[in-house]
C-alpha atoms as a PDB file:
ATOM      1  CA  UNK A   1     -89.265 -14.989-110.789  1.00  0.00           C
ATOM      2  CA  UNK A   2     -88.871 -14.041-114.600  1.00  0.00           C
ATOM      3  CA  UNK A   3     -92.314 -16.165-115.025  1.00  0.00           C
ATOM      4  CA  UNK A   4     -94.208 -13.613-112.965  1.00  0.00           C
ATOM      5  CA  UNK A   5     -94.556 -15.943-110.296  1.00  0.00           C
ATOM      6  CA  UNK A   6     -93.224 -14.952-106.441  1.00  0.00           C
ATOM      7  CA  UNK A   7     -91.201 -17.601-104.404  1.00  0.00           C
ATOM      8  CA  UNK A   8     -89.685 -17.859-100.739  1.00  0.00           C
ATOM      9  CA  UNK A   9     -86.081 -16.198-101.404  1.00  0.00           C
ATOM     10  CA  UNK A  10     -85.076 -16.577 -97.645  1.00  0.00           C
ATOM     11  CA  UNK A  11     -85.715 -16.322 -94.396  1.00  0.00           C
ATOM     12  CA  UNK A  12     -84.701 -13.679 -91.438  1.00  0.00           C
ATOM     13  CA  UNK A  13     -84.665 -15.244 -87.408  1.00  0.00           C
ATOM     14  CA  UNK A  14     -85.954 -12.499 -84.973  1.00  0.00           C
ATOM     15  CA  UNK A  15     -87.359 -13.339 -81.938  1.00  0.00           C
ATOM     16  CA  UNK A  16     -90.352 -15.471 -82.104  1.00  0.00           C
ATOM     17  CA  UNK A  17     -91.829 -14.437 -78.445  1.00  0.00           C
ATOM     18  CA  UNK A  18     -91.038 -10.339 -79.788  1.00  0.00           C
ATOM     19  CA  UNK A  19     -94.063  -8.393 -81.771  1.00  0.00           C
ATOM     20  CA  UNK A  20     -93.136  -7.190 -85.413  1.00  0.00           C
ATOM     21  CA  UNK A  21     -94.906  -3.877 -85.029  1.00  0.00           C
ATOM     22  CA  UNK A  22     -94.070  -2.384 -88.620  1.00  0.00           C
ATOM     23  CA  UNK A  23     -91.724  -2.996 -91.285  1.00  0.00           C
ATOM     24  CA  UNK A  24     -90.735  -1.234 -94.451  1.00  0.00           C
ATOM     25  CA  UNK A  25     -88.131  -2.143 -97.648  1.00  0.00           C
ATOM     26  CA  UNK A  26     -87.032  -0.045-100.255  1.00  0.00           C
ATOM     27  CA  UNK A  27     -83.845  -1.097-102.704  1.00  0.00           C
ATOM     28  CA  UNK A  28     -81.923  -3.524-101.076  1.00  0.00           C
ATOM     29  CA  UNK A  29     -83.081  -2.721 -97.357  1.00  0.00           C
ATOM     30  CA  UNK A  30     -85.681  -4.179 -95.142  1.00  0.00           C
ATOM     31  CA  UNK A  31     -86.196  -2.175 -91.631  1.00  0.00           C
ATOM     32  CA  UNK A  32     -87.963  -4.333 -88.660  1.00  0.00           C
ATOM     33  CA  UNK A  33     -89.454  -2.579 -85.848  1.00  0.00           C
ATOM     34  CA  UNK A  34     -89.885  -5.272 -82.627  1.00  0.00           C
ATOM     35  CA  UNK A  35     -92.091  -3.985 -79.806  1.00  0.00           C
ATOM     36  CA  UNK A  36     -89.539  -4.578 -76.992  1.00  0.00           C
ATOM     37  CA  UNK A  37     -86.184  -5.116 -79.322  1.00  0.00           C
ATOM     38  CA  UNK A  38     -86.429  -1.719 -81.345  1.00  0.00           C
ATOM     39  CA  UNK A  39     -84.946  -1.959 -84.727  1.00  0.00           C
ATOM     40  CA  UNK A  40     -83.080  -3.389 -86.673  1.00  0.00           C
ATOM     41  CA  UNK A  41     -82.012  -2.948 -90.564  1.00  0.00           C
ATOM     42  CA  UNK A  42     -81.122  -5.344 -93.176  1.00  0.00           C
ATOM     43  CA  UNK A  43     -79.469  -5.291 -96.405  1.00  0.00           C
ATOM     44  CA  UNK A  44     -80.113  -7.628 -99.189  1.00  0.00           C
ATOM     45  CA  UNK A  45     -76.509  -9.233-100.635  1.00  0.00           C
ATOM     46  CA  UNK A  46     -75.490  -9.714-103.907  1.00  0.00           C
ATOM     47  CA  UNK A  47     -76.147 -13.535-103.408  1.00  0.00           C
ATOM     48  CA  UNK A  48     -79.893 -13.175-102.157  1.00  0.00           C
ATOM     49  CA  UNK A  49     -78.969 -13.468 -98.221  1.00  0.00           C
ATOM     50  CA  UNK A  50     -79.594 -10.722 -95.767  1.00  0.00           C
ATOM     51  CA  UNK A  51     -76.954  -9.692 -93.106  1.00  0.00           C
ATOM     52  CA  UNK A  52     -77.929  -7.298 -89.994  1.00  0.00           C
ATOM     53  CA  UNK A  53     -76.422  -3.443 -90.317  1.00  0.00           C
ATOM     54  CA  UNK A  54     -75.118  -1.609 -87.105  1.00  0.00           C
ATOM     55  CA  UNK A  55     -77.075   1.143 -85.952  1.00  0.00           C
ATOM     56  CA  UNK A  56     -77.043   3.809 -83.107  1.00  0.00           C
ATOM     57  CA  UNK A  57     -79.357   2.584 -80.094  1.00  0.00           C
ATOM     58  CA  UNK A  58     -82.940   4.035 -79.748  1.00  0.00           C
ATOM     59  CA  UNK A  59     -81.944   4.814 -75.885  1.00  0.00           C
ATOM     60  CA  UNK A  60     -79.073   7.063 -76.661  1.00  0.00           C
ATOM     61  CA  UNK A  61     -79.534  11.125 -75.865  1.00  0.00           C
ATOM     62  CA  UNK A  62     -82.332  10.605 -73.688  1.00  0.00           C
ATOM     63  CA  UNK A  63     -84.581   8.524 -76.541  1.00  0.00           C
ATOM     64  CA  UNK A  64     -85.388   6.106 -74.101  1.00  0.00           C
ATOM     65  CA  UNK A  65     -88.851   5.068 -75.302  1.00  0.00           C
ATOM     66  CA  UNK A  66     -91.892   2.553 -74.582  1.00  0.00           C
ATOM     67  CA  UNK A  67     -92.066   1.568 -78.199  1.00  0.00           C
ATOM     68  CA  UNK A  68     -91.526   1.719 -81.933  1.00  0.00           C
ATOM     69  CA  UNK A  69     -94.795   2.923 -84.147  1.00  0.00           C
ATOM     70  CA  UNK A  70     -93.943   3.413 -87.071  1.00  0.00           C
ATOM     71  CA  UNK A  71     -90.734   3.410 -89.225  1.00  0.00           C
ATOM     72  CA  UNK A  72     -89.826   4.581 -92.838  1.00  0.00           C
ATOM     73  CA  UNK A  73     -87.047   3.669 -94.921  1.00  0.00           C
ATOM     74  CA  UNK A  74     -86.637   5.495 -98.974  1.00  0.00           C
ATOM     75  CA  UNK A  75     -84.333   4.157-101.895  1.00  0.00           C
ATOM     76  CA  UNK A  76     -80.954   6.395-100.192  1.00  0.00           C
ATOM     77  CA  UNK A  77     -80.077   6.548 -96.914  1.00  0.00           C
ATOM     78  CA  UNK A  78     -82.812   8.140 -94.720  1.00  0.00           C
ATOM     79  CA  UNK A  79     -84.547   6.634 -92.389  1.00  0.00           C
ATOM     80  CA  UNK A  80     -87.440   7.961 -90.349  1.00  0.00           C
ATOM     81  CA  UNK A  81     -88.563   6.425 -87.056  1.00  0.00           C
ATOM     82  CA  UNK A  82     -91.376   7.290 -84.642  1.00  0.00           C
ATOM     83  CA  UNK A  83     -91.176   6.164 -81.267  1.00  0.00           C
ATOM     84  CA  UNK A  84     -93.600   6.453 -78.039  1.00  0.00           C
ATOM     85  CA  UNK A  85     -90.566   8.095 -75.947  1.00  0.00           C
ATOM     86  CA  UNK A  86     -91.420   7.593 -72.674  1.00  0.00           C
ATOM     87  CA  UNK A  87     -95.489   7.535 -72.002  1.00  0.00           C
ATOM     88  CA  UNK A  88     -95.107  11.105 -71.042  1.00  0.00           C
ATOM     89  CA  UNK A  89     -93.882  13.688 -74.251  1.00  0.00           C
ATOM     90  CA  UNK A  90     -96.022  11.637 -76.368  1.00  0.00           C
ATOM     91  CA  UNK A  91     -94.171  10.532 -79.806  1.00  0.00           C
ATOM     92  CA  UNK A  92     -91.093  11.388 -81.478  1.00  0.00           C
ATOM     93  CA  UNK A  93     -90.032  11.343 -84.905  1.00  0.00           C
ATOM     94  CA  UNK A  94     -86.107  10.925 -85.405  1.00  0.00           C
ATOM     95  CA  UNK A  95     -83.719  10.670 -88.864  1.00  0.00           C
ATOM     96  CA  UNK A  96     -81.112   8.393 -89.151  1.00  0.00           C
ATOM     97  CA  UNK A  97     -78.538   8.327 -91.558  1.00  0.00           C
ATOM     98  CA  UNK A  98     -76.223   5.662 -92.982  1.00  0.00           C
ATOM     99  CA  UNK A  99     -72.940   6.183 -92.530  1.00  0.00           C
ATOM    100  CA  UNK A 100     -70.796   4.586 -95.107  1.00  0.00           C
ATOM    101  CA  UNK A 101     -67.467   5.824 -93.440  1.00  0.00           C
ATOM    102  CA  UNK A 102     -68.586   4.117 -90.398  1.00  0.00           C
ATOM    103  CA  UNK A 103     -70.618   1.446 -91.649  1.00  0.00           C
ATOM    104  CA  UNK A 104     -73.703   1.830 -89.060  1.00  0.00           C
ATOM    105  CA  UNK A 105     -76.796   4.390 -89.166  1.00  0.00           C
ATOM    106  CA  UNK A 106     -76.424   7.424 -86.554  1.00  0.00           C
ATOM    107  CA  UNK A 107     -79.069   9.634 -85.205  1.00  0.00           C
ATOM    108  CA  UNK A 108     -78.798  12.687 -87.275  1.00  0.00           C
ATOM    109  CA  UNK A 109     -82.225  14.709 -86.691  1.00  0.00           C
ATOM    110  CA  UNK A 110     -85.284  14.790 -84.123  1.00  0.00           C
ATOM    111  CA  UNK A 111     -88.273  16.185 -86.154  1.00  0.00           C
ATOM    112  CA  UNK A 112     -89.853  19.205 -84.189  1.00  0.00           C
ATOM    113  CA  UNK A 113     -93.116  19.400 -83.639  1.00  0.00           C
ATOM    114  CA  UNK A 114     -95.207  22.635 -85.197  1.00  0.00           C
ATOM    115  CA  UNK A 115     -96.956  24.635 -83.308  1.00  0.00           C
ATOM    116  CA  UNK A 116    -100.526  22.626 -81.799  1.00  0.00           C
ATOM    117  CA  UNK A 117     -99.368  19.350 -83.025  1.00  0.00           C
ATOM    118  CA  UNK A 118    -101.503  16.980 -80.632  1.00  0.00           C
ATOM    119  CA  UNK A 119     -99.644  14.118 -78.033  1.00  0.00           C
ATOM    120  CA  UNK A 120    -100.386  11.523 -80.737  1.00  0.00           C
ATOM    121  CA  UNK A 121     -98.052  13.174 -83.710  1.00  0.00           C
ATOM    122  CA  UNK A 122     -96.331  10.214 -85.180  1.00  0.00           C
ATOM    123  CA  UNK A 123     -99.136   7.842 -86.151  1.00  0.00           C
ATOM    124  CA  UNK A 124     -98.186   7.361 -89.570  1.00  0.00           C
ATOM    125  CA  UNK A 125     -94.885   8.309 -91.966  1.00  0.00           C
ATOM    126  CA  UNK A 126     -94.256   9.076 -95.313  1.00  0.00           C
ATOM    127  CA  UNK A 127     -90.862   9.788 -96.929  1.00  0.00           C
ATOM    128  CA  UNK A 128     -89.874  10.214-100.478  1.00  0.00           C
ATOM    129  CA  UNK A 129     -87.859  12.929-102.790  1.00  0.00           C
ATOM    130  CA  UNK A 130     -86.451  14.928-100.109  1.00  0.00           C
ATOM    131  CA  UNK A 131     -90.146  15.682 -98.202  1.00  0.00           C
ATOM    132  CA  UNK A 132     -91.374  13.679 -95.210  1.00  0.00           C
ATOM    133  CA  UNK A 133     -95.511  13.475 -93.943  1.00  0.00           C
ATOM    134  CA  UNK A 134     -96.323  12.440 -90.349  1.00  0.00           C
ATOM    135  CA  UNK A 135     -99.746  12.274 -89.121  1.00  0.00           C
ATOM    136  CA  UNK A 136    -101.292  12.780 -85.721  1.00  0.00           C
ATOM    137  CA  UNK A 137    -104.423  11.306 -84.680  1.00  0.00           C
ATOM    138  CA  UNK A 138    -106.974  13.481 -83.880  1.00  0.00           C
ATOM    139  CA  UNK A 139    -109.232  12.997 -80.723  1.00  0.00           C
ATOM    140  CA  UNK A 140    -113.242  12.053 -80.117  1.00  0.00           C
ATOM    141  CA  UNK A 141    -113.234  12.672 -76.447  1.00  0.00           C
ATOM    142  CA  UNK A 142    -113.452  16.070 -74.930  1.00  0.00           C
ATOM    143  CA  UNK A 143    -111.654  18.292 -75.606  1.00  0.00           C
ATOM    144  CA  UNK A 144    -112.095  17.176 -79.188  1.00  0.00           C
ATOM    145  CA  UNK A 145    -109.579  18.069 -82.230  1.00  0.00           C
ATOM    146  CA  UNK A 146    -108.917  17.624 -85.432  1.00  0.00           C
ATOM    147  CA  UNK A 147    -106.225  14.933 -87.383  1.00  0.00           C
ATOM    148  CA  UNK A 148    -103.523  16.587 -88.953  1.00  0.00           C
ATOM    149  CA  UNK A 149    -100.259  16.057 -90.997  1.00  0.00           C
ATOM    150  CA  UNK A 150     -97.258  17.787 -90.680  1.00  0.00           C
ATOM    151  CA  UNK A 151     -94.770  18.192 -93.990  1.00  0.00           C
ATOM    152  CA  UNK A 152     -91.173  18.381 -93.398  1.00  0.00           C
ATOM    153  CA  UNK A 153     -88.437  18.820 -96.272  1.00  0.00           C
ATOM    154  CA  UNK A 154     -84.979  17.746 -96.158  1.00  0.00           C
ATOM    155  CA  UNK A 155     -82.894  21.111 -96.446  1.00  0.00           C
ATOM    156  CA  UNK A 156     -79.457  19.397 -96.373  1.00  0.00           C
ATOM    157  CA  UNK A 157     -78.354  15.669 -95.723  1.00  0.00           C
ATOM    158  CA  UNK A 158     -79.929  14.389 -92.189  1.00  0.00           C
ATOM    159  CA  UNK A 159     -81.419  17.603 -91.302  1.00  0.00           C
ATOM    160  CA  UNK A 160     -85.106  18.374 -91.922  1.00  0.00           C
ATOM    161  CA  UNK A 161     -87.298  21.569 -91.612  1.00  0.00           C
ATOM    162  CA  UNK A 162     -90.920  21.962 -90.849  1.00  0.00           C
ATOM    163  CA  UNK A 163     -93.312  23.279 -94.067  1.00  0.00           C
ATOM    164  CA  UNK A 164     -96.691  23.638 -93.715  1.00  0.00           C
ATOM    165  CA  UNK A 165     -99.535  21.438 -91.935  1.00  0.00           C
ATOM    166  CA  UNK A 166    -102.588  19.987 -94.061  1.00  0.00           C
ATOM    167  CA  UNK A 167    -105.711  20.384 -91.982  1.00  0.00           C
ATOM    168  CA  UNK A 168    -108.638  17.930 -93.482  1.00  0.00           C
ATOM    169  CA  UNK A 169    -111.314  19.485 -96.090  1.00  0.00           C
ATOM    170  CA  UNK A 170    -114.833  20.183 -95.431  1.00  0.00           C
ATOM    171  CA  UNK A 171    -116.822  17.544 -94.814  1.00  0.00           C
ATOM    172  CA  UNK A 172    -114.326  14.972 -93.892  1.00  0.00           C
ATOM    173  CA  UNK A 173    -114.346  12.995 -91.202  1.00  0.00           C
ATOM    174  CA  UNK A 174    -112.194  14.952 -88.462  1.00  0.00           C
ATOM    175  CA  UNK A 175    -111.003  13.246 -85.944  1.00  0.00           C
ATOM    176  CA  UNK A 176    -109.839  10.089 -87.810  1.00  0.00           C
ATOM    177  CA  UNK A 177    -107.930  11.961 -90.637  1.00  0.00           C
ATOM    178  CA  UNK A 178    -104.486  10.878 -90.992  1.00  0.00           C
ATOM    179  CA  UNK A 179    -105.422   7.311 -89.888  1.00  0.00           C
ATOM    180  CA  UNK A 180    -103.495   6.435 -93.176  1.00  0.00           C
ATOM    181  CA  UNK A 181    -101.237   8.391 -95.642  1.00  0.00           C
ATOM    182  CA  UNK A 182     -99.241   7.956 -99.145  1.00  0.00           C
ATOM    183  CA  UNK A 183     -96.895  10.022-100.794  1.00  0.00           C
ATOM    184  CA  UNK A 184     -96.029   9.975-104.172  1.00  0.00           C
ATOM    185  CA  UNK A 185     -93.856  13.094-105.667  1.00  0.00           C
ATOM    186  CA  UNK A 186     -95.670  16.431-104.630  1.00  0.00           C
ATOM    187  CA  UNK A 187     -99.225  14.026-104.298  1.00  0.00           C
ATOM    188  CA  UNK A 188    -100.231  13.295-100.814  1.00  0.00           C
ATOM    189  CA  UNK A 189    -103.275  10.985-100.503  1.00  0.00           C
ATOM    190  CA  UNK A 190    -104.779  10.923 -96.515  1.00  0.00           C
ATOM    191  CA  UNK A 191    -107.353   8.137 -95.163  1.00  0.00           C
ATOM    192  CA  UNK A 192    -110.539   8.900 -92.965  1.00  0.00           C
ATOM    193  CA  UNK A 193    -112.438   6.274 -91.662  1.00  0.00           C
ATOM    194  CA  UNK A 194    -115.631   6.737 -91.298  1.00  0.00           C
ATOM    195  CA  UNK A 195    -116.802   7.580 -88.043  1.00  0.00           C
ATOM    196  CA  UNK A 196    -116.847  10.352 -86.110  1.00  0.00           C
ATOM    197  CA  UNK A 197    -118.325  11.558 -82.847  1.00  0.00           C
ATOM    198  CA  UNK A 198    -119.855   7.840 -82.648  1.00  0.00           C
ATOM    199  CA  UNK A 199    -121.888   8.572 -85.849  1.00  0.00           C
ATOM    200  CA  UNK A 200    -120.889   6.510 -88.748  1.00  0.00           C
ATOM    201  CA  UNK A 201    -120.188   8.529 -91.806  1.00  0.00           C
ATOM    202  CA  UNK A 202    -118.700   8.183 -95.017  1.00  0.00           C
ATOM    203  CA  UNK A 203    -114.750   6.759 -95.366  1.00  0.00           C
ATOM    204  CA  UNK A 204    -112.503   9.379 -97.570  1.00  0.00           C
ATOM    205  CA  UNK A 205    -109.247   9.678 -99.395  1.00  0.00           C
ATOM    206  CA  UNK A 206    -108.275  12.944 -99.969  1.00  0.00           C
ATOM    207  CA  UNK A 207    -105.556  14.292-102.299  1.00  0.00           C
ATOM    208  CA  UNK A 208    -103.301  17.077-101.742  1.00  0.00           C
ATOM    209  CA  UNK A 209    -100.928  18.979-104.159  1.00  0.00           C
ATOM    210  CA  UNK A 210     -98.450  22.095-103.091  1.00  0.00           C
ATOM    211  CA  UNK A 211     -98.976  25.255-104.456  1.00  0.00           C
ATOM    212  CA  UNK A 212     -97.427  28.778-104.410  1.00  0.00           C
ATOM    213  CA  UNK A 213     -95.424  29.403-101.328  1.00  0.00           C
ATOM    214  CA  UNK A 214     -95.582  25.788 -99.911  1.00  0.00           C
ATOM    215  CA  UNK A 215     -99.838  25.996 -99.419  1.00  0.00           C
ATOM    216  CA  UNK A 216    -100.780  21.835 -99.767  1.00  0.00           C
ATOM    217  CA  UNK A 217    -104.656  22.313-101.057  1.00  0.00           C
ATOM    218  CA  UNK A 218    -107.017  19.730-101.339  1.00  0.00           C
ATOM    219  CA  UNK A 219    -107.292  18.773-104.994  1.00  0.00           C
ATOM    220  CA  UNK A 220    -110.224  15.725-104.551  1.00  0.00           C
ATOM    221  CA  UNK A 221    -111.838  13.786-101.918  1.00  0.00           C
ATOM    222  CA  UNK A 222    -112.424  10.373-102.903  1.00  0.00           C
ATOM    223  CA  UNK A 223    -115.545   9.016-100.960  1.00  0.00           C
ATOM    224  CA  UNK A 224    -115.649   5.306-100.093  1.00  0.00           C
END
């Protein structure tokens, strides 16, 4: 409200008996991602309500998939989903775009994974500006490996291209980094819990800026 003060514009139905397992809104859309019912994408009318937008299904081109992780929407028309395919491949990032000939959002990219990227790539996603960040967990159990996250950049409309991977710093807990990320412009901040190996050690943020030739370097780490 103009006084500063929030109140209850309206309300969307979904499923009451189906888990909301992420959501995300930027401009006038809100994306819902449903454990069993997938997605679905709303856009805010001129008169406050919210009516449902078509999109392609989830199951089309072989995407069949157990469920949806995690799901990122920015101001245009991009929007980045990660699924658990099928229990098997592990996770899969896909772009959709919206289609304003068509009036739905198509599948118009399937991120590839680089080179290493562990089962679990997909845990979190950032989009913004052109660039995208996905994160894989890393692992505590033998064999044991390190979180990552991957940067991808958006070299025309719906298509993306694989950049560089940010490893974390020294002394930064390993296996947990990635657990949470945030992009703003060429600034990447990435969460690490602390605890690793079973020992409990100290929570980070780091930050991450580009360089020359596309190098992200760590910039600070920000100890909780």
């Amino acid at each position: 409200n103009e006084d500063g003060t929030w109140g209850l514009e309206t309300t969307i139905d979904l499923d009451d008996s189906d888990e909301i397992v992420d959501i995300s809104i930027a401009a006038n859309r809100l994306v819902i991602a449903q454990e069993d019912s997938g997605l679905t994408v709303h856009r805010r009318n001129t008169s406050g309500s919210w009516s449902e937008e078509s999109m392609d299904n989830l199951s089309s081109s072989n995407k069949t998939f157990l469920s949806v992780d995690n799901i990122e929407v920015d101001s245009g028309d991009d929007l980045i989903v990660c699924i658990n395919d099928d229990g098997v491949r592990g996770f899969q990032t896909m772009n959709y775009e919206w289609n304003g000939f068509a009036f739905r959002w198509e599948l118009s990219d399937t991120f590839m994974l680089s080179s290493g990227s562990p089962s679990t790539w997909g845990q979190n996603v950032e989009m913004g500006s052109g660039r995208a960040v996905v994160s894989a967990e890393g692992s505590t159990a033998p064999p044991t490996f390190d979180g990552s996250c991957f940067i991808y950049s958006e070299v025309i409309p719906g298509n993306w291209s694989y950049q560089a991977a940010i490893d974390p710093p020294t002394g930064v807990t390993e296996a947990e980094f990635g657990s949470s990320i945030s992009l703003d412009g060429d600034r990447l901040a990435v969460g690490a819990p602390g605890v690793n190996l079973g020992f409990v050690t100290d929570s980070t943020v780091s930050i991450f800026e580009p360089g020359m030739f596309g190098i992200w370097t760590a910039q600070d780490v920000i100890i909780g």
